[in-house]
N, C-alpha and C. Protein backbone atom coordinates (compact mmCIF):
# COMPACT_ATOMS: atom_id res chain seq x y z
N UNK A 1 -4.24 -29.37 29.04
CA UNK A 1 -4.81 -28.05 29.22
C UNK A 1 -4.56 -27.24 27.95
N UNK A 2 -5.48 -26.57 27.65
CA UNK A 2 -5.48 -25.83 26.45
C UNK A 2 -4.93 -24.24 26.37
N UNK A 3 -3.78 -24.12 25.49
CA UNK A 3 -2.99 -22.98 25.79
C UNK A 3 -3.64 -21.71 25.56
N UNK A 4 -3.53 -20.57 25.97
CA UNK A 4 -4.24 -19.03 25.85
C UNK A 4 -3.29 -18.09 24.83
N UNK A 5 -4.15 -17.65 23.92
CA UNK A 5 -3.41 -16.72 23.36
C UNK A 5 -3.81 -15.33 23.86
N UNK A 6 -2.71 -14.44 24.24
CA UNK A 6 -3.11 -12.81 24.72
C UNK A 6 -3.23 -12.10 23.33
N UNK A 7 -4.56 -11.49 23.26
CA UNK A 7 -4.55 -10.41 22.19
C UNK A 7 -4.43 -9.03 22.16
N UNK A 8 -3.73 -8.58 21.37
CA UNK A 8 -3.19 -7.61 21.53
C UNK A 8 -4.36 -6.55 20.73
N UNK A 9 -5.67 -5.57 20.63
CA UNK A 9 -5.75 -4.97 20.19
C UNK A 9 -5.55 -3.56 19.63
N UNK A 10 -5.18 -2.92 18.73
CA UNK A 10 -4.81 -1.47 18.81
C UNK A 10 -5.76 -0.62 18.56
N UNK A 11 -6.02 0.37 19.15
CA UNK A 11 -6.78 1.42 18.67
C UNK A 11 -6.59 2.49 17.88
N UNK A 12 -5.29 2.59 18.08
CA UNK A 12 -4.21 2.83 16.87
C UNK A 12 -4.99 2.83 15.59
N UNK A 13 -4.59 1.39 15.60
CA UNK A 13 -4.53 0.65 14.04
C UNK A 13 -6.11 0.81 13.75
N UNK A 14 -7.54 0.90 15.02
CA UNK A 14 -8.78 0.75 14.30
C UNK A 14 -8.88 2.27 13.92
N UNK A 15 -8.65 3.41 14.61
CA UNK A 15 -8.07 4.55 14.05
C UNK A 15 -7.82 5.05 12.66
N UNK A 16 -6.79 4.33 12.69
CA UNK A 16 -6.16 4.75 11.10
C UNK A 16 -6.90 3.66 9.91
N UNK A 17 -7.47 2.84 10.23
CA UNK A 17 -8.37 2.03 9.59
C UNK A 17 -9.22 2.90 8.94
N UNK A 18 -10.36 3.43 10.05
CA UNK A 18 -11.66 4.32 10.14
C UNK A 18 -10.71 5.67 9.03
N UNK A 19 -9.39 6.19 9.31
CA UNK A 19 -9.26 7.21 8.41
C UNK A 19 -9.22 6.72 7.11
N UNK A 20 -8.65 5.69 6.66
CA UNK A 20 -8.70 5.29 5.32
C UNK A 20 -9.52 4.59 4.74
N UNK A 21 -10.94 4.24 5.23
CA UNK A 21 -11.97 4.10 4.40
C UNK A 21 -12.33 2.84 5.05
N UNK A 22 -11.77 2.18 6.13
CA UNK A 22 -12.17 0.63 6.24
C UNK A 22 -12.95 0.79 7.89
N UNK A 23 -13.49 1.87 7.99
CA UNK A 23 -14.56 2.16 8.96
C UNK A 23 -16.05 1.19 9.46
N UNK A 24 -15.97 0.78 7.77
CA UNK A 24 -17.35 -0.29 7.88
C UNK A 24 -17.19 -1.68 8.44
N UNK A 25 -15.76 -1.54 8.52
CA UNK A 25 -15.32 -3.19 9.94
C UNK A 25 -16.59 -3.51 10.78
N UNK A 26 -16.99 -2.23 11.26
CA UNK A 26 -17.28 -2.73 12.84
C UNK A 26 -18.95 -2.90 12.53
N UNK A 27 -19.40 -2.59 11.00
CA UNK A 27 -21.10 -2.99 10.44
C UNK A 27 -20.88 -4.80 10.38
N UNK A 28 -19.43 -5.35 10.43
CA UNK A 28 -19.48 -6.85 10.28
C UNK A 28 -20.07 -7.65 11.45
N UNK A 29 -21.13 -8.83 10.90
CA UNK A 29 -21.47 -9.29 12.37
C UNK A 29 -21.04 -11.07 12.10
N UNK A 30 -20.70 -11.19 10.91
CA UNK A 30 -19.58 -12.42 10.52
C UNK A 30 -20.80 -13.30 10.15
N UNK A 31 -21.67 -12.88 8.83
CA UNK A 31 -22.28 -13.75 8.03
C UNK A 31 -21.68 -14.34 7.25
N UNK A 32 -20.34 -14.69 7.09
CA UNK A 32 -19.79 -15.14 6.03
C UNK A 32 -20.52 -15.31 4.55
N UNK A 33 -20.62 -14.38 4.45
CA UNK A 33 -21.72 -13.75 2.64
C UNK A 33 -20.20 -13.53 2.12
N UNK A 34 -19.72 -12.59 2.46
CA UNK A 34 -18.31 -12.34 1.93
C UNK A 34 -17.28 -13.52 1.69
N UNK A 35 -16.95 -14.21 2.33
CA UNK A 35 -15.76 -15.64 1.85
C UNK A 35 -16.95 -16.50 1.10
N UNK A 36 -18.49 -16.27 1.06
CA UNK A 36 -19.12 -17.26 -0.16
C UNK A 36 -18.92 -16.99 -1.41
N UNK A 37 -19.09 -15.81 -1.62
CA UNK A 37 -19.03 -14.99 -2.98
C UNK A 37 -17.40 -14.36 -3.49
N UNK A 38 -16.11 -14.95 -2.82
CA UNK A 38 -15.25 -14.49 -2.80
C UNK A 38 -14.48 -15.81 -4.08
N UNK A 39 -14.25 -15.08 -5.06
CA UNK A 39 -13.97 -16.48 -5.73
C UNK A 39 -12.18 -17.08 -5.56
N UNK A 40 -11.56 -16.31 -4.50
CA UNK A 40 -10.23 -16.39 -4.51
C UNK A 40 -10.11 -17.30 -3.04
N UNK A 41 -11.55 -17.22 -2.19
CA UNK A 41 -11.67 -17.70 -0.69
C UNK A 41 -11.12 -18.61 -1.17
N UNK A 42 -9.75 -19.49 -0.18
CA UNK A 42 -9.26 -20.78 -0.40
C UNK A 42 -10.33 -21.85 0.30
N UNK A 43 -10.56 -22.57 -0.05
CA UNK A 43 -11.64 -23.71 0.80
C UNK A 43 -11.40 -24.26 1.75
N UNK A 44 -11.98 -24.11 3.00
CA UNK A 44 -11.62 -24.14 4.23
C UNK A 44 -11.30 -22.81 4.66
N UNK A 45 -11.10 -21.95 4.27
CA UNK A 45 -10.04 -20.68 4.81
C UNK A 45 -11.60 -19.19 4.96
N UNK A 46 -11.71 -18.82 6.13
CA UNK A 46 -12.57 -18.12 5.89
C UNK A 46 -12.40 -16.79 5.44
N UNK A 47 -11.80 -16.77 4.41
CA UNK A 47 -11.32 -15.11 3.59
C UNK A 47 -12.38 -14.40 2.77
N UNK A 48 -12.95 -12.89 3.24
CA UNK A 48 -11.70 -12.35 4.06
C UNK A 48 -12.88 -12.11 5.03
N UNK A 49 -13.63 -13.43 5.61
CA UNK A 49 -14.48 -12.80 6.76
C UNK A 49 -13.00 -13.09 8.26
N UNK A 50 -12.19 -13.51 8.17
CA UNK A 50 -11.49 -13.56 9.15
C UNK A 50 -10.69 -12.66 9.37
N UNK A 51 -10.40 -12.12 8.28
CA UNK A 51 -9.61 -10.29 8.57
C UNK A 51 -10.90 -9.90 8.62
N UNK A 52 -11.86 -9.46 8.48
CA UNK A 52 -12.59 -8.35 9.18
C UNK A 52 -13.05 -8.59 10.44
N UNK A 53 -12.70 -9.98 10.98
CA UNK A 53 -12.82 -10.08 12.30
C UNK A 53 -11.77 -9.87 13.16
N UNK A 54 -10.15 -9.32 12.21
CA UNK A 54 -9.02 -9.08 12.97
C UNK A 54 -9.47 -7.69 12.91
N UNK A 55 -10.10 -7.33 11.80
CA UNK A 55 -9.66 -5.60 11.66
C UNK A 55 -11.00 -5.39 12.59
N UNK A 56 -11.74 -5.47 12.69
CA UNK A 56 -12.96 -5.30 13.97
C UNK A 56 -12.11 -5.10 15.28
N UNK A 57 -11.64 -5.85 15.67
CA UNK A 57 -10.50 -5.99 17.30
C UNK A 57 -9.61 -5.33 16.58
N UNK A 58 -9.28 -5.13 16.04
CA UNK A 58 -7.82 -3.91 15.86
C UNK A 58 -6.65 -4.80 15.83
N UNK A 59 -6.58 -5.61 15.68
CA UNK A 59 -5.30 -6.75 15.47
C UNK A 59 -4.54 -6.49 14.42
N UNK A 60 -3.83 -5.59 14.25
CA UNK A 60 -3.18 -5.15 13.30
C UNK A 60 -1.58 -6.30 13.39
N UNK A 61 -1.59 -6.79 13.91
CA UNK A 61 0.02 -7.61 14.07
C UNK A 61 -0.51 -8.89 13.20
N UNK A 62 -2.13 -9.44 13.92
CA UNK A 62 -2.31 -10.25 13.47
C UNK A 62 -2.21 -10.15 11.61
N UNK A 63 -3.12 -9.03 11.13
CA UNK A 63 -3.72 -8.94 10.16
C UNK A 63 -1.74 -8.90 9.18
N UNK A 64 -0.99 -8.04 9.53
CA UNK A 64 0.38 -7.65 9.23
C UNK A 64 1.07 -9.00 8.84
N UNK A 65 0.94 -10.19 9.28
CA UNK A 65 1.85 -11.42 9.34
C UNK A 65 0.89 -12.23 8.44
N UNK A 66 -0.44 -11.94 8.25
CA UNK A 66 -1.63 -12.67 7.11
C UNK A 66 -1.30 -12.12 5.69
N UNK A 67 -0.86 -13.16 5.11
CA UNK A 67 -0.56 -12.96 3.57
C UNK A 67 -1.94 -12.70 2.44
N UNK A 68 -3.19 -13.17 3.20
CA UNK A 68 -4.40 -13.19 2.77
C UNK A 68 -5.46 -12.04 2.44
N UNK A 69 -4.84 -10.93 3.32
CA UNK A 69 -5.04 -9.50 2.89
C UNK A 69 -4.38 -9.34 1.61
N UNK A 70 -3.53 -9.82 1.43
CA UNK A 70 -2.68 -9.31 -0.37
C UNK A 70 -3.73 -10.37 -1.36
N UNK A 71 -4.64 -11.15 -1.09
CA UNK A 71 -5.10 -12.16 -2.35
C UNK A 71 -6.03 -11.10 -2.96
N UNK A 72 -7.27 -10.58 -1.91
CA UNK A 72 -8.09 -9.32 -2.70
C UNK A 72 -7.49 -8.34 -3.70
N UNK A 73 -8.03 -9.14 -4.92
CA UNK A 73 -7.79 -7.58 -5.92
C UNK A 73 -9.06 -6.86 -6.15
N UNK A 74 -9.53 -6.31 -5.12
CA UNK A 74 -11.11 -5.84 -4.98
C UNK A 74 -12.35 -5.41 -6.04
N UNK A 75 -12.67 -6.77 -6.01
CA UNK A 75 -13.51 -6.49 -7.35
C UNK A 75 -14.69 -6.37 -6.84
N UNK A 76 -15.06 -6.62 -5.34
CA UNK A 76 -15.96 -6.23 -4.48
C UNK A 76 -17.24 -6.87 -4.61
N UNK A 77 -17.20 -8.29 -5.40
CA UNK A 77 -18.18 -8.72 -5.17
C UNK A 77 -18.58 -8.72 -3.87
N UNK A 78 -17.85 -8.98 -2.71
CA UNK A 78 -18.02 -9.17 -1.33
C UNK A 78 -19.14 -7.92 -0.88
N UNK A 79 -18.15 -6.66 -1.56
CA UNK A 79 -18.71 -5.72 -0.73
C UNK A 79 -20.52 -5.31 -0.71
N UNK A 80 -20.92 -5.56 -2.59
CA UNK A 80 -22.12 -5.19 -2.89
C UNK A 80 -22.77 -6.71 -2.34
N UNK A 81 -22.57 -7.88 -2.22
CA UNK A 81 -23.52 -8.99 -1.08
C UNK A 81 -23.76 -8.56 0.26
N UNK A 82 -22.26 -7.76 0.59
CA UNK A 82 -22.70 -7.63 2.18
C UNK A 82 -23.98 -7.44 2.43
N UNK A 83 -24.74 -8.11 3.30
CA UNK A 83 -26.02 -7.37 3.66
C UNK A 83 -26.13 -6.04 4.82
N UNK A 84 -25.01 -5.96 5.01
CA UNK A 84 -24.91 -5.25 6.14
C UNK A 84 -23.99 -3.67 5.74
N UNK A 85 -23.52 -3.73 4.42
CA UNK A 85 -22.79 -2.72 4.46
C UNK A 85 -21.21 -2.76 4.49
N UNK A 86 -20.85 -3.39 5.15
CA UNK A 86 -19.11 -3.54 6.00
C UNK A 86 -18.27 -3.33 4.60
N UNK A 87 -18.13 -3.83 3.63
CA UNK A 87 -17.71 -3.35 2.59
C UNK A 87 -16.05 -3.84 2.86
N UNK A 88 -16.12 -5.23 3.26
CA UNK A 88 -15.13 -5.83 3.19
C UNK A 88 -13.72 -5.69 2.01
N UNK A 89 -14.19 -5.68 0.82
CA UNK A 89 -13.13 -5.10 -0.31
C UNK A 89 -12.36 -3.34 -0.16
N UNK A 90 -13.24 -2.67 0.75
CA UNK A 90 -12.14 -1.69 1.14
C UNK A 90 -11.48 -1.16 2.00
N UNK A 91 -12.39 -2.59 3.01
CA UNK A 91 -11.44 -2.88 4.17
C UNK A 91 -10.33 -3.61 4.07
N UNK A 92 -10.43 -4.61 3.44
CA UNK A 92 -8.99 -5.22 2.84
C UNK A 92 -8.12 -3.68 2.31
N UNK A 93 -8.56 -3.19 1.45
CA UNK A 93 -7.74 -2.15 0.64
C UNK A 93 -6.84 -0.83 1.32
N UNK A 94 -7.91 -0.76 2.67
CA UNK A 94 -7.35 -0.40 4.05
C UNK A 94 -5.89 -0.72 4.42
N UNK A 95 -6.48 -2.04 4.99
CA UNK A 95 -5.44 -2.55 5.22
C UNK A 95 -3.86 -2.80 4.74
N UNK A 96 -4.23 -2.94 3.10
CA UNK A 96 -3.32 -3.11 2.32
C UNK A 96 -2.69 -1.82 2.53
N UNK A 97 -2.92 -1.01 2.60
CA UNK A 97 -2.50 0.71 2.62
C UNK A 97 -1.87 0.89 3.68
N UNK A 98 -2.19 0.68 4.99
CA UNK A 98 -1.57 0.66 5.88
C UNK A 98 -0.27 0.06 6.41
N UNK A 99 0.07 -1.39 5.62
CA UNK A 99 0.67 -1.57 5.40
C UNK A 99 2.03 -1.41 4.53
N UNK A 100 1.47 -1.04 3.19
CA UNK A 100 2.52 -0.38 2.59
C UNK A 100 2.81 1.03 3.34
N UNK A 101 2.06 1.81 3.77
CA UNK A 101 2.87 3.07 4.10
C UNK A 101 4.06 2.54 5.41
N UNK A 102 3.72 1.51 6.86
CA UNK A 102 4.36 0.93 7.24
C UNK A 102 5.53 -0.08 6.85
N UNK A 103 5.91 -0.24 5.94
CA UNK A 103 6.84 -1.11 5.66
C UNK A 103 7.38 -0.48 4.25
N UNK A 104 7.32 0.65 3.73
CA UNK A 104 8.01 1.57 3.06
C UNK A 104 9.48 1.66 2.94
N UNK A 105 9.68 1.90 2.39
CA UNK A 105 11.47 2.66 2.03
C UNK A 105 11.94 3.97 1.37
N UNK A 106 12.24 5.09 1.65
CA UNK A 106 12.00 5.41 2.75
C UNK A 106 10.77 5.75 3.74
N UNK A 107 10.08 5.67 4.56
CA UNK A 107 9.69 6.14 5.34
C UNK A 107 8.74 6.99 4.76
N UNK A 108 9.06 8.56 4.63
CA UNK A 108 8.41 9.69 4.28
C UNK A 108 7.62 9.52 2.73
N UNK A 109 8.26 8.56 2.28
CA UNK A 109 7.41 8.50 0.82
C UNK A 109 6.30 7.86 0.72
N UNK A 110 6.17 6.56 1.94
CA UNK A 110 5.65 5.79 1.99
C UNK A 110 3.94 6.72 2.70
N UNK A 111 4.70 7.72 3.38
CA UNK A 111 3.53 8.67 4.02
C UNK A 111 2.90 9.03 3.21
N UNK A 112 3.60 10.26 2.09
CA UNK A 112 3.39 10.67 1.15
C UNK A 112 2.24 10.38 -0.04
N UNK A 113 2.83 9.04 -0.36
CA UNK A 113 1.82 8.33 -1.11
C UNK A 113 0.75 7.61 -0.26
N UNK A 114 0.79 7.45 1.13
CA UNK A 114 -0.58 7.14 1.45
C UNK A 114 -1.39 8.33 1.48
N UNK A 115 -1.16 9.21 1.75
CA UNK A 115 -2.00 10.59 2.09
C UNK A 115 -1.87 11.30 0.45
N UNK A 116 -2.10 10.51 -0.60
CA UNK A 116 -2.08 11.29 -1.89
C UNK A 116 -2.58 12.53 -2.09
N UNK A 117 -4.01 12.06 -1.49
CA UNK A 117 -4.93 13.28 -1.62
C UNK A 117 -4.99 14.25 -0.79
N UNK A 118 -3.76 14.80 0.17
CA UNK A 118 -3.70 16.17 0.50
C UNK A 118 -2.33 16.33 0.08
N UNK A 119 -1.09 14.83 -0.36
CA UNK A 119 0.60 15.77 -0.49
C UNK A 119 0.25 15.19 -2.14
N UNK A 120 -0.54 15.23 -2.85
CA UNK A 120 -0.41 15.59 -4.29
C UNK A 120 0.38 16.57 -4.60
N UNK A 121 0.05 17.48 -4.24
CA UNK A 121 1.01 19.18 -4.61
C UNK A 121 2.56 18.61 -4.70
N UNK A 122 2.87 17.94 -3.81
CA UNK A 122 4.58 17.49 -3.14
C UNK A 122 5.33 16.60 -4.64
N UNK A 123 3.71 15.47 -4.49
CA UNK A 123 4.24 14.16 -5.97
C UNK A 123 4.55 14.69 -6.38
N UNK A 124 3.58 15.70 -7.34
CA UNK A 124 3.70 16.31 -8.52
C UNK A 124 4.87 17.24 -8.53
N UNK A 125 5.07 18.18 -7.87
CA UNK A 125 5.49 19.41 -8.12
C UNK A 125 7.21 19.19 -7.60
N UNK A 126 7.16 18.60 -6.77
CA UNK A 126 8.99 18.29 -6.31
C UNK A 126 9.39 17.55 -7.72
N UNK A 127 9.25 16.58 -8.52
CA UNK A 127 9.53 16.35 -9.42
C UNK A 127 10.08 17.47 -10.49
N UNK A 128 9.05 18.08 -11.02
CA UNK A 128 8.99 19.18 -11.65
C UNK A 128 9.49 20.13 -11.30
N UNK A 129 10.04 20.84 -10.01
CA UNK A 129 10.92 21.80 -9.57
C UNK A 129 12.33 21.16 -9.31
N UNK A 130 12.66 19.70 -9.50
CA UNK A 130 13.92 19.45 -9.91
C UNK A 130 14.34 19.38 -10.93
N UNK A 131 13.79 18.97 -12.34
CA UNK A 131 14.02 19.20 -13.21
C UNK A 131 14.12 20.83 -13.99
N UNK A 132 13.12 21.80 -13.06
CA UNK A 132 13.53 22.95 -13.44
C UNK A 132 15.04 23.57 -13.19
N UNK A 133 15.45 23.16 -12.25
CA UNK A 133 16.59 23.58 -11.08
C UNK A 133 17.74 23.27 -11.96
N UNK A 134 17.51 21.62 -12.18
CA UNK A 134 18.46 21.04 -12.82
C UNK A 134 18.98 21.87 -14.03
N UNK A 135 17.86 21.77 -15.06
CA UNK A 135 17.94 22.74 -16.77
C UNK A 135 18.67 24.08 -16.20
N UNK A 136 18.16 24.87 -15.04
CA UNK A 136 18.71 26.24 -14.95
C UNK A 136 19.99 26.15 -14.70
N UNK A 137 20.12 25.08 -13.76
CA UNK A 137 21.76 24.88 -13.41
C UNK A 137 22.38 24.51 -14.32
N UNK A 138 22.49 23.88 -15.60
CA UNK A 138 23.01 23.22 -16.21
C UNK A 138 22.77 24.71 -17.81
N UNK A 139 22.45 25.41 -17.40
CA UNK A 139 22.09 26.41 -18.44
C UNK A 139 21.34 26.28 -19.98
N UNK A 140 20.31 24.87 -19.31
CA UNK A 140 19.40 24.35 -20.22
C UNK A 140 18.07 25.02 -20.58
N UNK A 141 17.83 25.93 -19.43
CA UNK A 141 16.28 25.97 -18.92
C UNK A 141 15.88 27.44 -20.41
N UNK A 142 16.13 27.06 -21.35
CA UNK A 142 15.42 27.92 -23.05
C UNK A 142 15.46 26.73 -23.78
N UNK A 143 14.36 27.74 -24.14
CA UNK A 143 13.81 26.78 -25.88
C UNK A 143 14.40 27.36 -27.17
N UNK A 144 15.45 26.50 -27.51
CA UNK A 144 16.03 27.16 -29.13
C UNK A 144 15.22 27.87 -30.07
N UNK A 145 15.56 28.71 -30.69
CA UNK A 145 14.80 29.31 -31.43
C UNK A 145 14.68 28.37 -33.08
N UNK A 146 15.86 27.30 -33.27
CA UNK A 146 15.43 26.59 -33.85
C UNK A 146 14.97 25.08 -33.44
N UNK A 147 14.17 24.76 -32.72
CA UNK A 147 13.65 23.67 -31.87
C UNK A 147 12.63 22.74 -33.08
N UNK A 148 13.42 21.54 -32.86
CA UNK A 148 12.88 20.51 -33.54
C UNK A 148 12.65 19.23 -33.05
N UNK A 149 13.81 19.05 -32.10
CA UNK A 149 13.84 17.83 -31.57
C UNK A 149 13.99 17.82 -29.90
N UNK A 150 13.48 16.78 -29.45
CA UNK A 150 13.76 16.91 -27.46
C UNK A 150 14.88 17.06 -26.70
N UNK A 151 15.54 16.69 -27.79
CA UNK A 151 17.22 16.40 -26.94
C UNK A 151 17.84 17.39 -26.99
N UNK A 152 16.86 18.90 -27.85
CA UNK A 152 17.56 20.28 -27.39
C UNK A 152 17.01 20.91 -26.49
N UNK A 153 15.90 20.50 -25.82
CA UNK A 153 15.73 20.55 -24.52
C UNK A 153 16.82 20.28 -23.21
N UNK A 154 16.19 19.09 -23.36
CA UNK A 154 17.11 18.26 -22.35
C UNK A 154 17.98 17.13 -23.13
N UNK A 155 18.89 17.04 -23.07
CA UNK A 155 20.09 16.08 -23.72
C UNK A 155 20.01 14.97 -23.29
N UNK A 156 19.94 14.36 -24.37
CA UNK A 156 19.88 12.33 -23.24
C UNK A 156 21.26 12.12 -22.21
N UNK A 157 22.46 12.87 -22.36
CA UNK A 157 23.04 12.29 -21.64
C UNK A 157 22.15 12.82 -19.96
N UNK A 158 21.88 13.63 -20.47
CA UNK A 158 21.34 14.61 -18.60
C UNK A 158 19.96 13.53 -18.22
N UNK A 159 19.53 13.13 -19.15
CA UNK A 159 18.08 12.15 -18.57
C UNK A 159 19.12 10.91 -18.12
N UNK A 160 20.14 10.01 -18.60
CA UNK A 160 20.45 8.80 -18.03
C UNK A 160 21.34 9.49 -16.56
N UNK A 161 22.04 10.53 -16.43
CA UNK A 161 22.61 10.85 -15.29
C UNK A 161 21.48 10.90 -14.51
N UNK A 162 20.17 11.36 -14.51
CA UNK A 162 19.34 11.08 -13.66
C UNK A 162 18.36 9.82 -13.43
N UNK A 163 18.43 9.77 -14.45
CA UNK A 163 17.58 8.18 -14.69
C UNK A 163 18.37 6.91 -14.11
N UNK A 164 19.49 6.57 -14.47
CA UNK A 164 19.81 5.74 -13.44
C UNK A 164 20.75 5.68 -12.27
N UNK A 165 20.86 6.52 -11.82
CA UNK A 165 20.89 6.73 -10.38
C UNK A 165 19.30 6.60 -9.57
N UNK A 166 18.48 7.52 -10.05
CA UNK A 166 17.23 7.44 -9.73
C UNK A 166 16.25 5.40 -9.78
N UNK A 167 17.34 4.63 -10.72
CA UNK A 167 16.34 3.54 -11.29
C UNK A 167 17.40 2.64 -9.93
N UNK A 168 18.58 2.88 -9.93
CA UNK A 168 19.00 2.10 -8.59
C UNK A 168 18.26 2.54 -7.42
N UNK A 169 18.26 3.66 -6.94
CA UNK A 169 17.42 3.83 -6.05
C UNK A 169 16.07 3.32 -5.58
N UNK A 170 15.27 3.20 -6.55
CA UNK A 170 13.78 2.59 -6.44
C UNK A 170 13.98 1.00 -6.35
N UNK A 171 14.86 0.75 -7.21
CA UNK A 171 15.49 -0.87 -6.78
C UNK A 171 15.89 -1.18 -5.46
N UNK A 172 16.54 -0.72 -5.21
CA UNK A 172 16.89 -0.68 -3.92
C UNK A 172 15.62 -0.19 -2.67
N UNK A 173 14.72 0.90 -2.95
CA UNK A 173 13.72 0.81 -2.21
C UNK A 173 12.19 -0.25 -2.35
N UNK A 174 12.48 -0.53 -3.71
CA UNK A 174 11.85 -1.86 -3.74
C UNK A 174 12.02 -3.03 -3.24
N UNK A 175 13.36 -3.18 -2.87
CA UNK A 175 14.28 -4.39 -2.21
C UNK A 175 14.02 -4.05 -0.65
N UNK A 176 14.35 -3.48 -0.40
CA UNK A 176 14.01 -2.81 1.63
C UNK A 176 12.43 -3.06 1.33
N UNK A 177 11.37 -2.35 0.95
CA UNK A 177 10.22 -2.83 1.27
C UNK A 177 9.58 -4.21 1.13
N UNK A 178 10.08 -4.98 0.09
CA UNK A 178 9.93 -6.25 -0.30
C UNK A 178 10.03 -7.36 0.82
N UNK A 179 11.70 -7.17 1.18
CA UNK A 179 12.10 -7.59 2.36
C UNK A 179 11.35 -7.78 3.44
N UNK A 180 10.90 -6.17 3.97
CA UNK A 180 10.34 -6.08 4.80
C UNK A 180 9.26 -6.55 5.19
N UNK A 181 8.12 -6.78 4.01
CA UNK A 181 7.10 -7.62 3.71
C UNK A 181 7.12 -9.04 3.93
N UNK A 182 8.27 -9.58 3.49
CA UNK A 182 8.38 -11.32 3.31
C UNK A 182 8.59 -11.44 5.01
N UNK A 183 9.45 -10.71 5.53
CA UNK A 183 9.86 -10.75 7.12
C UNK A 183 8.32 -10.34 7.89
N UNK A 184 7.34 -9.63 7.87
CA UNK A 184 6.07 -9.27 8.46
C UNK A 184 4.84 -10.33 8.04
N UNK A 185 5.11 -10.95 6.54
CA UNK A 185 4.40 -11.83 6.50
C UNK A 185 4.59 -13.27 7.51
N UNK A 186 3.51 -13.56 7.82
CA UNK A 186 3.29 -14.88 8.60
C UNK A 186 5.05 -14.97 9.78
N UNK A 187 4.85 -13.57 10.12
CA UNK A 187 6.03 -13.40 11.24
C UNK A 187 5.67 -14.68 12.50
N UNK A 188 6.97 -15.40 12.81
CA UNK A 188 6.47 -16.41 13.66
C UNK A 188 6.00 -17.40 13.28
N UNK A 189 6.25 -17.86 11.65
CA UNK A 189 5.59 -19.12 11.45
C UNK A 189 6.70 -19.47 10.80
N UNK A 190 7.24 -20.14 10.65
CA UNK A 190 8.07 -20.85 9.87
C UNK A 190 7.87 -21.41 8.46
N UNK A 191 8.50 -21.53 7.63
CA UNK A 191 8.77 -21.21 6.36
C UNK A 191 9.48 -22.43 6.00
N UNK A 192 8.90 -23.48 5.14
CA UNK A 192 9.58 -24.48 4.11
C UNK A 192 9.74 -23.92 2.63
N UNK A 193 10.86 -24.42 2.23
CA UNK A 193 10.78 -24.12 1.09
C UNK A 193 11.23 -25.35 0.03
């Protein structure tokens, strides 16, 4: 007897899809035009008409544990063959997005930078209002009246006190998200090495 798999779809996940640009899922009716013209499609492997048939059902667990969403570096031949529109290369790109903001380190940054285009103000400007803070606190924040060089600005020792503390940190949040990735990829399949 042949075993059943239960699928889990989210509406969730087709949701936040449709907000980040990969709306044209559901124009797919699975001509495979897209894995013909895909020059990365592995042979045999129907990429990436088989994620847009996860991201259509909302299978976001499925699509999350598929390493095959990361092969698109969207050069979109796919998308301009579609005959239909679906625009598979930014549905992958979707996806990819969704994922990184989910599997982030911390958390809030990972938001942050998915939603660029309304917390731009935040990127930009929290940066720049710490370094103001910093100079004032440190009774840096003037420009010499004989100014020639940067380091009478800001002093290199004050850039490496921030610089690497700041360069462990991103290491370290590069390491938690990385992680987190290798563990979500192909979750449930086992792994030779």
């Amino acid at each position: 007897m042949a075993s059943t798999t239960a699928l889990q779809p989210s509406p969730e996940f087709r949701k936040a899809l449709i907000e980040r640009g990969g709306g044209t899922a559901a124009k797919c009716y699975q001509c495979a035009t897209c894995s013909s013209v895909c020059k990365l499609s592995p042979e045999g492997a129907p990429f990436p008409r088989r994620q847009m048939l996860w991201a259509q059902w909302g299978l976001s667990d499925r699509l999350a544990a598929d390493p095959a969403a990361w092969l698109c570096h969207q050069c979109n031949d796919c998308s301009v063959r579609c005959p239909r529109g679906a625009r598979p290369g930014d549905v992958l790109q979707a996806v990819r997005s969704l994922a990184v903001e989910a599997l982030a380190f911390p958390a809030f940054l990972g938001r942050w930078v998915a939603h660029a285009g309304t917390t731009w103000p935040l990127l930009l400007g929290l940066p720049i209002l710490f370094w103001v803070a910093l100079l004032a606190a440190t009774g840096l924040l003037h420009v010499p009246p004989d100014f020639h060089a940067y380091e009478q600005l800001v002093p290199h020792g004050l850039i490496y006190a921030v610089f690497l503390p700041m360069a462990g940190f991103v290491m370290f949040a590069s390491f938690t998200g990385g992680r987190r990735l290798w563990h979500a990829l192909g979750n449930g399949v086992s792994r030779s090495g």
